[in-house]
PDB file of N, CA and C in Angstrom:
ATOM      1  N   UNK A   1       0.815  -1.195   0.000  1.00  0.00           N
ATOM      2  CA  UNK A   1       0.000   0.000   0.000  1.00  0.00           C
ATOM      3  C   UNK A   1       0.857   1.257   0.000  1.00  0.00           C
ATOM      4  N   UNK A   2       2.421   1.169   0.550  1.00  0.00           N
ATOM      5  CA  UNK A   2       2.591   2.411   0.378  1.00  0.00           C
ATOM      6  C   UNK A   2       3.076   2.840  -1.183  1.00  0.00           C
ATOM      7  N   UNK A   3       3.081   2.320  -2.194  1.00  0.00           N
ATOM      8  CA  UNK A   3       3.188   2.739  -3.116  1.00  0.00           C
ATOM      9  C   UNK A   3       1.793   3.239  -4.109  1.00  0.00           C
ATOM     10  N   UNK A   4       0.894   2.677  -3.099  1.00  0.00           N
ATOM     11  CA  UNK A   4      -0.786   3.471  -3.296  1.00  0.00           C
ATOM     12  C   UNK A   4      -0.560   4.936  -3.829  1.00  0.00           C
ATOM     13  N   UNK A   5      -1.458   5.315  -4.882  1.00  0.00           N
ATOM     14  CA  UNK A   5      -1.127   6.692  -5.089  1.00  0.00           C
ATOM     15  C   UNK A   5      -2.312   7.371  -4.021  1.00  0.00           C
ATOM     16  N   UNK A   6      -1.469   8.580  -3.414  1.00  0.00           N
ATOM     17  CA  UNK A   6      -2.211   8.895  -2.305  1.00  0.00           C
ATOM     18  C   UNK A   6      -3.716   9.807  -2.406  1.00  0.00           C
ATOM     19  N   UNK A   7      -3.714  10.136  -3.774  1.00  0.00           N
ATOM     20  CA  UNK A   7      -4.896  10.649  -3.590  1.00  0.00           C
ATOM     21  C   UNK A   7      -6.252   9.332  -4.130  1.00  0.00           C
ATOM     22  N   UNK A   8      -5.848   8.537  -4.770  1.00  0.00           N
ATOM     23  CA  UNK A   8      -6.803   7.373  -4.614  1.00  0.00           C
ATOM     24  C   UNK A   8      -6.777   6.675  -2.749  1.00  0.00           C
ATOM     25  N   UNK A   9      -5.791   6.967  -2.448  1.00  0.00           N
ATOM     26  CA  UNK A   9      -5.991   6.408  -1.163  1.00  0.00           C
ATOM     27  C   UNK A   9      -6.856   7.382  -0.458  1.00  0.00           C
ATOM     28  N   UNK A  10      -7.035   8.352  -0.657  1.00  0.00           N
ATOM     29  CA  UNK A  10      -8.102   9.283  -0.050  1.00  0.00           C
ATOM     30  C   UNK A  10      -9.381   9.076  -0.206  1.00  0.00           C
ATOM     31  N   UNK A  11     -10.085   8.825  -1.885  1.00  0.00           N
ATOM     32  CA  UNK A  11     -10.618   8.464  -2.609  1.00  0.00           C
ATOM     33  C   UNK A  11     -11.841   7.658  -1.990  1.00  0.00           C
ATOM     34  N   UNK A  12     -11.215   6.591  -1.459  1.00  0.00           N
ATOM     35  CA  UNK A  12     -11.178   5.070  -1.007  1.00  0.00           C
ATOM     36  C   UNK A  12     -11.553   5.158   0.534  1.00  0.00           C
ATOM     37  N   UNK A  13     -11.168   5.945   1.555  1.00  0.00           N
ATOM     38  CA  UNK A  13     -11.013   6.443   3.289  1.00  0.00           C
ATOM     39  C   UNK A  13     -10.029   5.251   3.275  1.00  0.00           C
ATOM     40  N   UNK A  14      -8.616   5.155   2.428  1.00  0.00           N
ATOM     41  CA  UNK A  14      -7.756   4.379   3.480  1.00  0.00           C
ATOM     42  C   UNK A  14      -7.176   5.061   4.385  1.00  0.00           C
ATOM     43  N   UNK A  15      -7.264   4.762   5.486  1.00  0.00           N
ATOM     44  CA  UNK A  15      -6.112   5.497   6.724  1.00  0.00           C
ATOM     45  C   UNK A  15      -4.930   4.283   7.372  1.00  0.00           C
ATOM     46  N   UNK A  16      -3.519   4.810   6.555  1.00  0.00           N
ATOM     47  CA  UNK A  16      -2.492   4.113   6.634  1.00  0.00           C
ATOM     48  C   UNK A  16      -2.078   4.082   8.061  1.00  0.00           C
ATOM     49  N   UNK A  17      -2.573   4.781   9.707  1.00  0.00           N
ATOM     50  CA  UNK A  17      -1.890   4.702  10.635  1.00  0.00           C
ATOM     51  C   UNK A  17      -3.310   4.802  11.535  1.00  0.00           C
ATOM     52  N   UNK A  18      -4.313   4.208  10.605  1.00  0.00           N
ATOM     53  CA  UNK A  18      -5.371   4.017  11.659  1.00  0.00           C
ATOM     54  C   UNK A  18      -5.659   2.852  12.528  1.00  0.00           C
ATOM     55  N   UNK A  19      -5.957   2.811  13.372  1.00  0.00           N
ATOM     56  CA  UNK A  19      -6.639   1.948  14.357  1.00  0.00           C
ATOM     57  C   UNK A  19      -7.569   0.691  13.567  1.00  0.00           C
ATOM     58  N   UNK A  20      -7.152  -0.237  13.875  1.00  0.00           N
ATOM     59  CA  UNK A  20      -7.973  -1.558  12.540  1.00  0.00           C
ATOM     60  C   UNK A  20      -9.168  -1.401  13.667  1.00  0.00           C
ATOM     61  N   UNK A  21     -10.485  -1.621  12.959  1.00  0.00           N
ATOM     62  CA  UNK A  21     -11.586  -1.517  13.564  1.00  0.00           C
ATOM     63  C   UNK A  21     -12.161  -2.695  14.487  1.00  0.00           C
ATOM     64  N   UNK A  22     -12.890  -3.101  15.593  1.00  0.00           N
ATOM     65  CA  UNK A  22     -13.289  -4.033  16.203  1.00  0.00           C
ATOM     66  C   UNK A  22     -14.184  -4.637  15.128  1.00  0.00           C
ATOM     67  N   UNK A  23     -14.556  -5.882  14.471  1.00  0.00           N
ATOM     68  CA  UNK A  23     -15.466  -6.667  14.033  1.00  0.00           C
ATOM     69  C   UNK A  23     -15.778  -7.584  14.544  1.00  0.00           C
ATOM     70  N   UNK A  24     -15.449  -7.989  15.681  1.00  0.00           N
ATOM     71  CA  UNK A  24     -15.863  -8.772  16.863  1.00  0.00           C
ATOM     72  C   UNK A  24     -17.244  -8.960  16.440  1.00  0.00           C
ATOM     73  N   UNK A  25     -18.064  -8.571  16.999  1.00  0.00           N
ATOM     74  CA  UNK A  25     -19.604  -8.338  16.738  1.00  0.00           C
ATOM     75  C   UNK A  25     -20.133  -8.948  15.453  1.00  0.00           C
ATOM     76  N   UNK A  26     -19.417  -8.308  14.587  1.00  0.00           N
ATOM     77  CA  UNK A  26     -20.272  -8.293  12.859  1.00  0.00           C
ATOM     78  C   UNK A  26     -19.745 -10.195  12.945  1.00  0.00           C
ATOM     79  N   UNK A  27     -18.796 -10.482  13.094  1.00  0.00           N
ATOM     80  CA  UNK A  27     -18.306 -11.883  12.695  1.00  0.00           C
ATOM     81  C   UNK A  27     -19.460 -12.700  13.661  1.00  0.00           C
ATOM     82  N   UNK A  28     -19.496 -12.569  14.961  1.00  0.00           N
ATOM     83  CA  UNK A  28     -20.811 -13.283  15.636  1.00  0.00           C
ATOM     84  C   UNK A  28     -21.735 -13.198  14.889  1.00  0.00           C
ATOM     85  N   UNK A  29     -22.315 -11.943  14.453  1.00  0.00           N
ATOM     86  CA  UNK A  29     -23.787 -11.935  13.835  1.00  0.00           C
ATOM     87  C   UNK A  29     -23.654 -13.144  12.244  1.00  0.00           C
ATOM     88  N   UNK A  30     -22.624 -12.618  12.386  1.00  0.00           N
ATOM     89  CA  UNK A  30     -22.373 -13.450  10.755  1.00  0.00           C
ATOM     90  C   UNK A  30     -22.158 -15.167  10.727  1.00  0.00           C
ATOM     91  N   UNK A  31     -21.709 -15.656  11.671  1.00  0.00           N
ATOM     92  CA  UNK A  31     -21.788 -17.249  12.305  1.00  0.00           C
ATOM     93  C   UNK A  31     -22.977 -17.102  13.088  1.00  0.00           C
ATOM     94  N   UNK A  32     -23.972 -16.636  13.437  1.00  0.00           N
ATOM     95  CA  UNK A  32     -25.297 -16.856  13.993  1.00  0.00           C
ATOM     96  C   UNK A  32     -26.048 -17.194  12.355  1.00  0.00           C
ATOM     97  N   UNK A  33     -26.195 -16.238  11.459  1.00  0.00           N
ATOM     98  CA  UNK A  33     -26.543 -16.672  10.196  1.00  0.00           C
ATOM     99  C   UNK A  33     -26.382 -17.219   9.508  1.00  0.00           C
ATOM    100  N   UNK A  34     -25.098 -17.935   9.669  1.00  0.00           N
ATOM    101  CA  UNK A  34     -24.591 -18.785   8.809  1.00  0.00           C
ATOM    102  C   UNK A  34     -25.912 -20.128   9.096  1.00  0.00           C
ATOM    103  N   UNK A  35     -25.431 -20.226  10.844  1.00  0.00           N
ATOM    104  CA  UNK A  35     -26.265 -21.427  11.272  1.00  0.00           C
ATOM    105  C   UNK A  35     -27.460 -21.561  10.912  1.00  0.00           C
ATOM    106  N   UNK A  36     -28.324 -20.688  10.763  1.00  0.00           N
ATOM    107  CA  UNK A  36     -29.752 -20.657   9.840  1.00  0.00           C
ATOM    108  C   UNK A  36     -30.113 -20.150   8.291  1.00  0.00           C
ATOM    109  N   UNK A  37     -29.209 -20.337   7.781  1.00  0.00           N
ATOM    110  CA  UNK A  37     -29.047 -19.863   6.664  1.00  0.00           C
ATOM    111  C   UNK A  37     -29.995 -20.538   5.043  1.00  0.00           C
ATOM    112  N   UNK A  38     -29.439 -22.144   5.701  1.00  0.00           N
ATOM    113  CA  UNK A  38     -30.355 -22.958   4.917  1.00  0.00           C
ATOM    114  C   UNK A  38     -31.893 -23.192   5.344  1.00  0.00           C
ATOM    115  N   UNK A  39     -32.341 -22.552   6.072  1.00  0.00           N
ATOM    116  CA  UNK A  39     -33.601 -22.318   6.759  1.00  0.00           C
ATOM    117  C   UNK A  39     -34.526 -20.989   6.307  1.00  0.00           C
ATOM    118  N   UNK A  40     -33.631 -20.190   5.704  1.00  0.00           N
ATOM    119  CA  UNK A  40     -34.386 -18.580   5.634  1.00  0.00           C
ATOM    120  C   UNK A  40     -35.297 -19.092   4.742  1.00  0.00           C
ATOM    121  N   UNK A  41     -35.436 -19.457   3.464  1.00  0.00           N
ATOM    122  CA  UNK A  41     -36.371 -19.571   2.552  1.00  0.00           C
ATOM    123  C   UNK A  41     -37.476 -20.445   2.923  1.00  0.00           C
ATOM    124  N   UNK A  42     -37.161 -21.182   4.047  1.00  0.00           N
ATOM    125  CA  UNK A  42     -38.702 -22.006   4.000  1.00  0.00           C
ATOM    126  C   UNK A  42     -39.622 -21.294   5.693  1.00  0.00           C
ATOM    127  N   UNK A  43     -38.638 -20.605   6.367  1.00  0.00           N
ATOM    128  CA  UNK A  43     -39.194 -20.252   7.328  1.00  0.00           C
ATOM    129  C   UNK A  43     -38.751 -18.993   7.836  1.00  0.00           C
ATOM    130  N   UNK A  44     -39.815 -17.646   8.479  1.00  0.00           N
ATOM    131  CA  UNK A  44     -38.919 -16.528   8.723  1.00  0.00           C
ATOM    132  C   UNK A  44     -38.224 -16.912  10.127  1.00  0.00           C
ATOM    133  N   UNK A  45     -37.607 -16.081  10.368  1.00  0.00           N
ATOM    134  CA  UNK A  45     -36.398 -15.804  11.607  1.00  0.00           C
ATOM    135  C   UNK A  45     -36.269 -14.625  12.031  1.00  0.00           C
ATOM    136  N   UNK A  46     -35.751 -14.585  13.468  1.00  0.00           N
ATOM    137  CA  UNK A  46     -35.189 -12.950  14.114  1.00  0.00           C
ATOM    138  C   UNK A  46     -34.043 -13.213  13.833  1.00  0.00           C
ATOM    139  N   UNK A  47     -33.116 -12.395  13.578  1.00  0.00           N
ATOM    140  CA  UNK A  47     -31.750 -12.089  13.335  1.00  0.00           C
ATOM    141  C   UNK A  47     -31.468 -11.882  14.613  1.00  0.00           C
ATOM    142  N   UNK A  48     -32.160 -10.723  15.194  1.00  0.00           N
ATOM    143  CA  UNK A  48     -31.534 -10.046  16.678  1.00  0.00           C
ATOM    144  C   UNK A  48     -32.161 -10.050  17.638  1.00  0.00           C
TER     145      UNK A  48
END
């Protein structure tokens, strides 16, 4: 990336000395759905 040209890196919101974000959360929600996944079409569900 550092040979990224920097105004596409702007472009884009890369921030080269930022803080990587928590996805903790999104990855749970996302293995909770996985587990019912083959289920959505024949029956509804709560997500949350």
């Amino acid at each position: 990336m550092s040979q990224f040209p920097a105004y596409e890196a702007r472009e884009v919101g890369y921030i080269p000395n930022g803080q990587v974000p928590d996805y903790d959360y999104m990855i749970t929600v996302t293995n909770r759905v996985k587990t019912i996944v083959s289920r959505l079409q024949t029956k509804p569900v709560r997500l949350f």
